[in-house]
C-alpha atoms as a PDB file:
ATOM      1  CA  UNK A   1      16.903  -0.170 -16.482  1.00  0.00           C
ATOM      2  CA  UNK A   2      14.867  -3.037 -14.732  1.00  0.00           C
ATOM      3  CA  UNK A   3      17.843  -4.517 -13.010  1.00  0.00           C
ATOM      4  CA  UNK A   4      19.291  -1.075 -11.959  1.00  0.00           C
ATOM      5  CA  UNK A   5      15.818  -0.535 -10.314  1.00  0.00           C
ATOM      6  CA  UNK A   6      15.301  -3.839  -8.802  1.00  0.00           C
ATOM      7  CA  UNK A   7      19.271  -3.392  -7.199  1.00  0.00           C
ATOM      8  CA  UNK A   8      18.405   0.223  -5.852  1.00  0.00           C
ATOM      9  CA  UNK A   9      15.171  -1.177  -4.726  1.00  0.00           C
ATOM     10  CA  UNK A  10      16.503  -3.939  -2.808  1.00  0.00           C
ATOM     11  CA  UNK A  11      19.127  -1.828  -1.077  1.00  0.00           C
ATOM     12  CA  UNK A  12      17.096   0.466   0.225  1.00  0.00           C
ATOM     13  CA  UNK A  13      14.530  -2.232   1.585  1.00  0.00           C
ATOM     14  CA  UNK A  14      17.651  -3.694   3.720  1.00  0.00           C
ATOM     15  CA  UNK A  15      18.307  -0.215   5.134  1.00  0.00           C
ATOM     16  CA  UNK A  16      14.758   0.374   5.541  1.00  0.00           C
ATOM     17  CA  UNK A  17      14.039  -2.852   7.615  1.00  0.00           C
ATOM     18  CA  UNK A  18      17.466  -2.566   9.774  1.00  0.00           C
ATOM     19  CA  UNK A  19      16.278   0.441  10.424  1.00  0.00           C
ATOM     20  CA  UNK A  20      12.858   0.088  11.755  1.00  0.00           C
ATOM     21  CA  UNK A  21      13.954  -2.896  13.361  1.00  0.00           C
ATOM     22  CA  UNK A  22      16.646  -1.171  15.485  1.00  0.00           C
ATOM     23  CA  UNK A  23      14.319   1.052  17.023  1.00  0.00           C
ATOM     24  CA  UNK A  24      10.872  -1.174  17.536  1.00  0.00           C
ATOM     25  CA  UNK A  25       9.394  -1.433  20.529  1.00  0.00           C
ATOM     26  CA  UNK A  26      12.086   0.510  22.046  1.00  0.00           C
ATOM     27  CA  UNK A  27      11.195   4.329  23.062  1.00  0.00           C
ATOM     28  CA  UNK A  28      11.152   6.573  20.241  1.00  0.00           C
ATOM     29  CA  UNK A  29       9.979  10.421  20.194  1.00  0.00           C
ATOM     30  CA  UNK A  30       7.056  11.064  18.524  1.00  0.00           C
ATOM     31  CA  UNK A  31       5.250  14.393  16.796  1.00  0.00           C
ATOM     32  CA  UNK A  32       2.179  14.845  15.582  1.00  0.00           C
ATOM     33  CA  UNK A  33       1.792  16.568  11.740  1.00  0.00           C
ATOM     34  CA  UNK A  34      -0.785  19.014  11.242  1.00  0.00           C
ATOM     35  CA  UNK A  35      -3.778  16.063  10.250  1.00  0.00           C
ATOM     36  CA  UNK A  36      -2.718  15.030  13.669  1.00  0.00           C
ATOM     37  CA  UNK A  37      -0.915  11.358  12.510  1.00  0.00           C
ATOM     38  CA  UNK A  38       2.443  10.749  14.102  1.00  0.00           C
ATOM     39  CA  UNK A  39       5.429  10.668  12.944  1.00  0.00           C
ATOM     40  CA  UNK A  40       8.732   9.249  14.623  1.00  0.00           C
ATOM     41  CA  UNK A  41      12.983  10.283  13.580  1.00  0.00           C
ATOM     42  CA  UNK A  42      12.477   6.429  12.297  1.00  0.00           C
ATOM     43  CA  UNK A  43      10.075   7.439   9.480  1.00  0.00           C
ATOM     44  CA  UNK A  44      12.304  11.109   8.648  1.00  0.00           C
ATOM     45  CA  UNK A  45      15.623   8.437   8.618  1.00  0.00           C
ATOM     46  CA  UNK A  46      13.784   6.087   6.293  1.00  0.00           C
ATOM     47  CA  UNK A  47      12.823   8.262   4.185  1.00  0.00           C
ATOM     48  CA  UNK A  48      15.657  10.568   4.316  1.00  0.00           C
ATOM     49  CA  UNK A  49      18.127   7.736   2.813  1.00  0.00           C
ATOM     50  CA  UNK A  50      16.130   5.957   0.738  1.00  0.00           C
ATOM     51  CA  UNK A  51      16.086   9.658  -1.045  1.00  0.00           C
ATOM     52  CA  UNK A  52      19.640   9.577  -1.038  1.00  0.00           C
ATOM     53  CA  UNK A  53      19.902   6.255  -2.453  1.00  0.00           C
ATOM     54  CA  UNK A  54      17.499   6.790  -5.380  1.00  0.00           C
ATOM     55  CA  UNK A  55      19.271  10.483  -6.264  1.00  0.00           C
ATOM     56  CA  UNK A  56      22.355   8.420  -6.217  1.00  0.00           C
ATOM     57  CA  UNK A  57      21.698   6.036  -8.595  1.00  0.00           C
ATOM     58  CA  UNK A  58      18.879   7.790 -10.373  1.00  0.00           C
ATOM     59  CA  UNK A  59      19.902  11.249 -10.543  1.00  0.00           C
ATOM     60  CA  UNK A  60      17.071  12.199 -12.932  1.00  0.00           C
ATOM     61  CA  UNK A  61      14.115  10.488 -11.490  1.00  0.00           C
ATOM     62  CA  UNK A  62      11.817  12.596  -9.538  1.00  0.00           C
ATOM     63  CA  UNK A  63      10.541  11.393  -5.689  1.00  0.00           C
ATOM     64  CA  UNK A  64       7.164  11.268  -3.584  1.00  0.00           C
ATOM     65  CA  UNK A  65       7.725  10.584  -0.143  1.00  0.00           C
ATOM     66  CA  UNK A  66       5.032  10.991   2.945  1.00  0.00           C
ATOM     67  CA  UNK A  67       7.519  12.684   5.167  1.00  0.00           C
ATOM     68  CA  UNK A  68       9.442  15.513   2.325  1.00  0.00           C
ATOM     69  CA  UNK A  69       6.911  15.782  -0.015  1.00  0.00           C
ATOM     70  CA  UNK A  70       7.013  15.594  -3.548  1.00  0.00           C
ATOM     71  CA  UNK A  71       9.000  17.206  -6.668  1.00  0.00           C
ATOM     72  CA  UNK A  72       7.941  17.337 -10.560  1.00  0.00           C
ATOM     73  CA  UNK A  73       5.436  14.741 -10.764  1.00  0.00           C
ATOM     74  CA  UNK A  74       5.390  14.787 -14.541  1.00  0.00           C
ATOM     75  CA  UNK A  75       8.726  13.591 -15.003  1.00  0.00           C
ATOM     76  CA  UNK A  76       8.809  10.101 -16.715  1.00  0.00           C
ATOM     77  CA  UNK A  77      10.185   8.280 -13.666  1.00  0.00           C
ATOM     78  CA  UNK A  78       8.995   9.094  -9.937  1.00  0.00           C
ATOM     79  CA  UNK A  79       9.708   7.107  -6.886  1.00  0.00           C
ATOM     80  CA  UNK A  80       6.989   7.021  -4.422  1.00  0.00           C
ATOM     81  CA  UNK A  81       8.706   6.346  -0.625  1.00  0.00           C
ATOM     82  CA  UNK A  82       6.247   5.582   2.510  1.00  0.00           C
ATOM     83  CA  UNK A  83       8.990   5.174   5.307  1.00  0.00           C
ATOM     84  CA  UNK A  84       6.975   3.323   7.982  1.00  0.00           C
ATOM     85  CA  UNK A  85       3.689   2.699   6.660  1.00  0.00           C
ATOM     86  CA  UNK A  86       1.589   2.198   9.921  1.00  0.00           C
ATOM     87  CA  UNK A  87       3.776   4.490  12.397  1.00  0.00           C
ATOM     88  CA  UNK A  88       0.318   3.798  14.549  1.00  0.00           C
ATOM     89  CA  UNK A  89       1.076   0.241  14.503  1.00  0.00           C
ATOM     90  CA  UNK A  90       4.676   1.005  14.655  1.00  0.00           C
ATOM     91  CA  UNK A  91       4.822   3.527  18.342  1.00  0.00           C
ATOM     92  CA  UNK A  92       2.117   0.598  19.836  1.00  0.00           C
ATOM     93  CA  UNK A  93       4.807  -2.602  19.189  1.00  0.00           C
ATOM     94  CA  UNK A  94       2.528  -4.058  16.390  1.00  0.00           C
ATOM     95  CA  UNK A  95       4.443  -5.960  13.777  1.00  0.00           C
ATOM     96  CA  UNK A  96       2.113  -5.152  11.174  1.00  0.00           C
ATOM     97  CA  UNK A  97       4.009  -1.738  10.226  1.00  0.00           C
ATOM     98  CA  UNK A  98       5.310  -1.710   6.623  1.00  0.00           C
ATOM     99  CA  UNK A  99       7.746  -0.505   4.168  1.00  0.00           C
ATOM    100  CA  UNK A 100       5.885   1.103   0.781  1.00  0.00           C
ATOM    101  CA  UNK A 101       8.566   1.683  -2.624  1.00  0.00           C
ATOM    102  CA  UNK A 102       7.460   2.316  -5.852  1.00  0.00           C
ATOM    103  CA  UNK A 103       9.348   3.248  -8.785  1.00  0.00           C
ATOM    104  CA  UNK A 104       6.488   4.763 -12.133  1.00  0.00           C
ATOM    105  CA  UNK A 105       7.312   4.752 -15.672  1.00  0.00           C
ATOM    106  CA  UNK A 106       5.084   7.544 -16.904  1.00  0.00           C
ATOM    107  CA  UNK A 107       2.366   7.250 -14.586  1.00  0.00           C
ATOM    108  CA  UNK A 108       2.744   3.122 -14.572  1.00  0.00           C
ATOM    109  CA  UNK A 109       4.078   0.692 -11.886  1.00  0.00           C
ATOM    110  CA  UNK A 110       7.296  -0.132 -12.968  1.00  0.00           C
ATOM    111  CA  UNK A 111       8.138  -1.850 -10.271  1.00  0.00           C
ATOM    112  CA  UNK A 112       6.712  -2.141  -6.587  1.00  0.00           C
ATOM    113  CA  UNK A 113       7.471  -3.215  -2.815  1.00  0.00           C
ATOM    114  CA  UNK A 114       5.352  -4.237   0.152  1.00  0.00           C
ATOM    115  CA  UNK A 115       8.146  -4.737   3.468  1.00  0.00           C
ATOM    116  CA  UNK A 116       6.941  -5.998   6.481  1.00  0.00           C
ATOM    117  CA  UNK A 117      10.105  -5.688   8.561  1.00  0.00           C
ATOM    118  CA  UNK A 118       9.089  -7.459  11.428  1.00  0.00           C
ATOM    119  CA  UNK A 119       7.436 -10.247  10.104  1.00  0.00           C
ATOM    120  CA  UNK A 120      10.378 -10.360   7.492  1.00  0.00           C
ATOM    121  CA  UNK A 121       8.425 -10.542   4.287  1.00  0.00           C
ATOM    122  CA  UNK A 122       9.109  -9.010   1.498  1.00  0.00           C
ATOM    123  CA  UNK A 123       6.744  -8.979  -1.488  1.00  0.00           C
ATOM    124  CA  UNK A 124       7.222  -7.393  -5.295  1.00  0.00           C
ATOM    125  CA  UNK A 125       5.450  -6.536  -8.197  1.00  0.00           C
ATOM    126  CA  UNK A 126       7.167  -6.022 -11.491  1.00  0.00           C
ATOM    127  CA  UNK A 127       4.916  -4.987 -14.841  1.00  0.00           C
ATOM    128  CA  UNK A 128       4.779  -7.718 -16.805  1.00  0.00           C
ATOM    129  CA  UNK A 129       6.769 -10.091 -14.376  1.00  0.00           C
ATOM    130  CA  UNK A 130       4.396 -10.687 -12.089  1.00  0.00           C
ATOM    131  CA  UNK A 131       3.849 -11.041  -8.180  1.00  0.00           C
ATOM    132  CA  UNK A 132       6.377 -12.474  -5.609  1.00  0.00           C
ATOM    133  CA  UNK A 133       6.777 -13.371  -1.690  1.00  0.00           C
ATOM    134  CA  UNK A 134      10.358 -13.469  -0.046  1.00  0.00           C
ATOM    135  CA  UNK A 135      11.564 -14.555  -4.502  1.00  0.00           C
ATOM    136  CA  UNK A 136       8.734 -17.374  -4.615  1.00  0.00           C
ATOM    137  CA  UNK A 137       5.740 -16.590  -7.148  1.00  0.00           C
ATOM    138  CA  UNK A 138       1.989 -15.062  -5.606  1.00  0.00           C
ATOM    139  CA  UNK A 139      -0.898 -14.549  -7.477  1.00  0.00           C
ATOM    140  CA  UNK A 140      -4.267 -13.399  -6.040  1.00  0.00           C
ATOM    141  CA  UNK A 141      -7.162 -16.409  -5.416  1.00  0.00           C
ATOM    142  CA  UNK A 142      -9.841 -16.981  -8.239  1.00  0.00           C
ATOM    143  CA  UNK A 143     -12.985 -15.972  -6.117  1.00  0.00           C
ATOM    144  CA  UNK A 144     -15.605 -14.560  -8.142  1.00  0.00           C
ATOM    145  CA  UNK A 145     -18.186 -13.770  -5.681  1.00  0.00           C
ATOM    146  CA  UNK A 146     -18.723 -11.418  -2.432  1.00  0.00           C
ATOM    147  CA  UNK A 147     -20.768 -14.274  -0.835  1.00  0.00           C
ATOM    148  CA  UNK A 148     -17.731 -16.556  -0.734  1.00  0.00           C
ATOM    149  CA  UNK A 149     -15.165 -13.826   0.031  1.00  0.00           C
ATOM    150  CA  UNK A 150     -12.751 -12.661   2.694  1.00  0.00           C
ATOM    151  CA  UNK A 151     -12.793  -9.545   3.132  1.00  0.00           C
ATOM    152  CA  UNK A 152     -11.112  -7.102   5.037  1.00  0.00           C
ATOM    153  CA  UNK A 153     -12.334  -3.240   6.070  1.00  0.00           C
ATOM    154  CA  UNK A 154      -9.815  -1.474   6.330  1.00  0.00           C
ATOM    155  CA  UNK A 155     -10.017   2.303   8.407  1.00  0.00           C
ATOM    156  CA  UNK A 156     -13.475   0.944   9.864  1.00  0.00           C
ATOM    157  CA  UNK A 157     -13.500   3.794  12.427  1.00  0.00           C
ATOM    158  CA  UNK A 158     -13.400   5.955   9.904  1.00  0.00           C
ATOM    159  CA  UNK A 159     -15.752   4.433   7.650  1.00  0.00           C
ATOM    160  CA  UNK A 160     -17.935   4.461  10.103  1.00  0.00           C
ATOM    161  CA  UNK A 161     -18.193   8.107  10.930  1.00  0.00           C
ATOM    162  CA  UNK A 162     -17.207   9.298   7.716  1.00  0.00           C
ATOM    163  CA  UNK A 163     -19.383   6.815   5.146  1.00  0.00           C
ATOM    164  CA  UNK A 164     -21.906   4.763   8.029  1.00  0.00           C
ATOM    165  CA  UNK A 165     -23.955   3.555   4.985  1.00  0.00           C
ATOM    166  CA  UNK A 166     -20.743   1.954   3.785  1.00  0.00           C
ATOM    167  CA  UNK A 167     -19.628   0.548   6.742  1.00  0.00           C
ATOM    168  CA  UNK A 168     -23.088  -0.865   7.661  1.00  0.00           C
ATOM    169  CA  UNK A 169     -23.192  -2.947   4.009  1.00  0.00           C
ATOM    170  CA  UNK A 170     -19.446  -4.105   4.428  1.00  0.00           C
ATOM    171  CA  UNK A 171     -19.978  -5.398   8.657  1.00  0.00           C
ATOM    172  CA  UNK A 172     -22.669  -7.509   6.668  1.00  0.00           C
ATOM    173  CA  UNK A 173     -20.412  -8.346   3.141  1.00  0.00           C
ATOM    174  CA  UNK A 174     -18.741 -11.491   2.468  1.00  0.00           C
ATOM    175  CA  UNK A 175     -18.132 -14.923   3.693  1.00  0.00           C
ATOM    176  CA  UNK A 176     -15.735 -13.832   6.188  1.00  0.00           C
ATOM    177  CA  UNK A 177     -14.790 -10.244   7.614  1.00  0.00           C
ATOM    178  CA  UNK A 178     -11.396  -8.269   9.770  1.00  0.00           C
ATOM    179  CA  UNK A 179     -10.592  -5.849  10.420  1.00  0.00           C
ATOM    180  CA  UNK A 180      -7.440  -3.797   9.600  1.00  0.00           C
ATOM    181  CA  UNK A 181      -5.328  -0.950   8.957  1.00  0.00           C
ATOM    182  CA  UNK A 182      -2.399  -0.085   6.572  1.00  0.00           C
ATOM    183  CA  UNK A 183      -0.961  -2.078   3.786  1.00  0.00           C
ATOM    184  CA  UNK A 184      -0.687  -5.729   5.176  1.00  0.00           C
ATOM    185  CA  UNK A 185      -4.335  -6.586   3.830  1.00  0.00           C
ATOM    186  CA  UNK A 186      -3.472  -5.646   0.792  1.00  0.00           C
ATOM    187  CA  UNK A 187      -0.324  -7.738   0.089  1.00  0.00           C
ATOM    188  CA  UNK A 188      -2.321 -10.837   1.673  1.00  0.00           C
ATOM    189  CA  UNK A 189      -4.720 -10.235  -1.270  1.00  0.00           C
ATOM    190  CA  UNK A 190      -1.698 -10.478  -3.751  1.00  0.00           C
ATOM    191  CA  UNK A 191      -0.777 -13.787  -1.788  1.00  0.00           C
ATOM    192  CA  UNK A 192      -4.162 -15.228  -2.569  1.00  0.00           C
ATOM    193  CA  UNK A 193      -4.773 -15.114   1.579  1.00  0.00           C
ATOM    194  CA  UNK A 194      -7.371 -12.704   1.304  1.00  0.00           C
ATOM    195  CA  UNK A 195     -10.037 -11.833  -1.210  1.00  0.00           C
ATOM    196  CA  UNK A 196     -10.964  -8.063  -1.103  1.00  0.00           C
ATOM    197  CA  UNK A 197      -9.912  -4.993   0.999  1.00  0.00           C
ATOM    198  CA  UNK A 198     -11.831  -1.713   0.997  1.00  0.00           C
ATOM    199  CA  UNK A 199      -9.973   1.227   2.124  1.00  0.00           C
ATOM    200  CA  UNK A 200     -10.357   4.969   3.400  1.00  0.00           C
ATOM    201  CA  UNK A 201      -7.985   8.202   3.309  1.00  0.00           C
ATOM    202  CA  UNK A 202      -5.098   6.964   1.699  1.00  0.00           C
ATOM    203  CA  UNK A 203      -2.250   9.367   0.222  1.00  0.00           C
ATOM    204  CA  UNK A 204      -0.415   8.317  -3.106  1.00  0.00           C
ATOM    205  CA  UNK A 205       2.412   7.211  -0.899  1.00  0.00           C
ATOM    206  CA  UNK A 206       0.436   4.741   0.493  1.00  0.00           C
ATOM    207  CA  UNK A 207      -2.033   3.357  -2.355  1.00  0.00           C
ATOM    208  CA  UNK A 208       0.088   3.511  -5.689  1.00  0.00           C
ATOM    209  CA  UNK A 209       3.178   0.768  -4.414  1.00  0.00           C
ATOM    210  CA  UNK A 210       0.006  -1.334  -3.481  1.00  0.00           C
ATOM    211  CA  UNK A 211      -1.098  -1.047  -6.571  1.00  0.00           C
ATOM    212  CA  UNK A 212       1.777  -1.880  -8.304  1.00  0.00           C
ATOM    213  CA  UNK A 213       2.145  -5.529  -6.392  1.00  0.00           C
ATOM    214  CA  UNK A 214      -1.759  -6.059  -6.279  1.00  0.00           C
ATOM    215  CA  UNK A 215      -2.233  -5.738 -10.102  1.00  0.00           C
ATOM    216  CA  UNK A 216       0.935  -8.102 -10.486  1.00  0.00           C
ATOM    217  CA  UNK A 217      -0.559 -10.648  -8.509  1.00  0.00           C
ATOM    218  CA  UNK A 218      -3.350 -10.579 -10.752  1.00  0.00           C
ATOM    219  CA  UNK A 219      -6.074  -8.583  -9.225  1.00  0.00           C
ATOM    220  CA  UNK A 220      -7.637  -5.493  -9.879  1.00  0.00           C
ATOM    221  CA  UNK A 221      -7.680  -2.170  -7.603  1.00  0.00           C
ATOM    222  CA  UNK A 222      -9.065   0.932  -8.398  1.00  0.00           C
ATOM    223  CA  UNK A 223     -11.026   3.997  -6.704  1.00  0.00           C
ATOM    224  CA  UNK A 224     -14.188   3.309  -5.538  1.00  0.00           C
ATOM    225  CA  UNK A 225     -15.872   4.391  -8.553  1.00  0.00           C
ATOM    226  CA  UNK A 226     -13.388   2.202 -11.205  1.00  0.00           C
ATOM    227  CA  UNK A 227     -11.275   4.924 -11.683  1.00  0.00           C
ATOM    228  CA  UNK A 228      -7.152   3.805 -12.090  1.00  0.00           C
ATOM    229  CA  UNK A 229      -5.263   5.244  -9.261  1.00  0.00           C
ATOM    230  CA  UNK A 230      -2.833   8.428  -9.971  1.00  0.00           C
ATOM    231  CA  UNK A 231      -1.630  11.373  -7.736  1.00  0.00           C
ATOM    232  CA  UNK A 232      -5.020  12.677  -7.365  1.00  0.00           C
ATOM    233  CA  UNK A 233      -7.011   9.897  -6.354  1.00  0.00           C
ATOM    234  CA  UNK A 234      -9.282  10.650  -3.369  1.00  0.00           C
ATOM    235  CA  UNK A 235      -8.089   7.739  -1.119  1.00  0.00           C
ATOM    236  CA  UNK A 236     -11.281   5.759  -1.462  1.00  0.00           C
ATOM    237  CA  UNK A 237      -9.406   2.426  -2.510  1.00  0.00           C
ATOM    238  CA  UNK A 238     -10.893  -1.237  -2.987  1.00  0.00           C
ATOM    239  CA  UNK A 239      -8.837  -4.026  -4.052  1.00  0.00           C
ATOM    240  CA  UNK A 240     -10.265  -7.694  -5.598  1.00  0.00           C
ATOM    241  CA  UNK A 241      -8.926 -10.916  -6.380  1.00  0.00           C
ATOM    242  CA  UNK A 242     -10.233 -10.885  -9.598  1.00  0.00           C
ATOM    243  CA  UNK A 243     -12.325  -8.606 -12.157  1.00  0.00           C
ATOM    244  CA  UNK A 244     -15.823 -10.292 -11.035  1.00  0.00           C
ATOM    245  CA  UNK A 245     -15.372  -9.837  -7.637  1.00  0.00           C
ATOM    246  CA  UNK A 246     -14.028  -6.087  -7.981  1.00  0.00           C
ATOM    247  CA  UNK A 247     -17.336  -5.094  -9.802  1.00  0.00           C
ATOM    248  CA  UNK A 248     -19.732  -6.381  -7.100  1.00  0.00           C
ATOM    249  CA  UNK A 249     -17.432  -4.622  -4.620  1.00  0.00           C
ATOM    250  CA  UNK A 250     -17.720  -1.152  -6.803  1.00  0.00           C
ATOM    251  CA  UNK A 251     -21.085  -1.953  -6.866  1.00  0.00           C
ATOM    252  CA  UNK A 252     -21.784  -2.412  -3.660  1.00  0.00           C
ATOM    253  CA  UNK A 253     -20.036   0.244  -2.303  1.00  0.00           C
ATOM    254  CA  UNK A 254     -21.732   3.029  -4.963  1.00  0.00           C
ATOM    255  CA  UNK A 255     -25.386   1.879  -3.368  1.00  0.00           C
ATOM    256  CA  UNK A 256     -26.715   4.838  -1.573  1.00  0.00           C
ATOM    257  CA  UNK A 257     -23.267   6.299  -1.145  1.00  0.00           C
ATOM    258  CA  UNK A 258     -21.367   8.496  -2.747  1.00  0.00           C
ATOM    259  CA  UNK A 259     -20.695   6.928  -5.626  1.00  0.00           C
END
């Protein structure tokens, strides 16, 4: 079934990227949803053939996607679709926007994209296969301690009205510290470019592809208390190069908060 996944995948991250592309930094209409994020006809497009393309090929697997919610997520095999991940990024003429796919096999990454349209990169995890950038092999750095790391915060205005105890340990963690948003972080972490990334109020569409590519790479990413990510994960995400480093991350970010 691998290859039949990896050919629907691929497929659907050309029309996703001609797509975006067509239509960035050119005007586009935008809405608000009800948690007030927008939303363009570029992400409802996305999404709404991607669908098509999976039910095509995969007429029994279920689908997750940001924009048309979510069917039986019991079934054995469920896509997981985030259209334009960073439609923020997107609407302002940043390249850093992304494409999220996932395709789970009981619960498990299967098999898992990271698309940066813009910056035409393309990276993949595959269980048991390991990571890859644009077909060449990634695999996360070897740093072991917070003192030596790069690390990036990502949602630090929210952090820092929504956890300020947090936020005021990670301005002062690591060898070297950005800022950021959205999924790019994270794939630089399964490229061995960055070290950790600590995130905030993330949906399944937008943490469980990540996971599927960062813990191909080689690295470890959980909740913030060491929990494995599923559907009902909080959103509190942090993602390490290796196990060492995730642990003083977990515990750093447990100190005082809440845990």
């Amino acid at each position: 079934m691998m290859d039949a996944v990896r050919e629907t995948a691929g497929a659907i991250q050309g029309m996703a990227a001609a797509t975006a592309l067509k239509h960035f930094r050119s005007p586009v209409a935008i809405d608000r949803k009800a948690d007030e994020s927008p939303v363009t006809a570029v992400d409802l497009a996305i999404e709404r053939e991607a669908r098509a393309l999976i039910q095509h090929a995969f007429p029994d697997h279920e689908i997750l996607g940001e924009e048309f919610g979510a069917g039986d997520l019991t079934r054995d095999h469920v896509w997981v679709i985030d259209p334009i991940d960073g439609t923020r990024s997107f609407i302002s003429g940043h390249p850093a926007f992304g494409f999220l796919l996932a395709c789970l096999e009981k619960g498990e990454p299967l098999y898992s994209m990271i698309s940066m349209p813009a910056l035409e990169e393309v990276f993949v995890g595959q269980a048991g296969r390991g990571a890859t950038l644009n077909g060449r092999p990634v695999r996360t750095s070897d740093r072991k301690r917070l003192s030596d790391a790069i690390l990036t915060i990502n949602e630090a205005d929210k952090l820092f009205v929504h956890e300020p105890e947090v936020h005021a340990r990670l301005v002062q963690a690591g060898q070297t510290r950005r800022f950021g948003h959205d999924c790019y972080p994270h794939a630089l972490l399964a490229a061995g470019l960055v070290d950790c990334v600590v995130d905030y109020d993330l949906k399944p569409f937008d943490f469980l592809p990540l996971a599927g590519v960062v813990t191909a790479a080689g690295g470890v990413i959980t909740d913030w208390n060491g929990k494995a990510l599923g559907f009902d994960s909080d959103g509190r995400i942090v993602s390490a190069a290796t196990p060492e480093l995730h642990a003083e991350m977990l515990a750093m970010l447990s100190a005082g908060g809440r845990g």
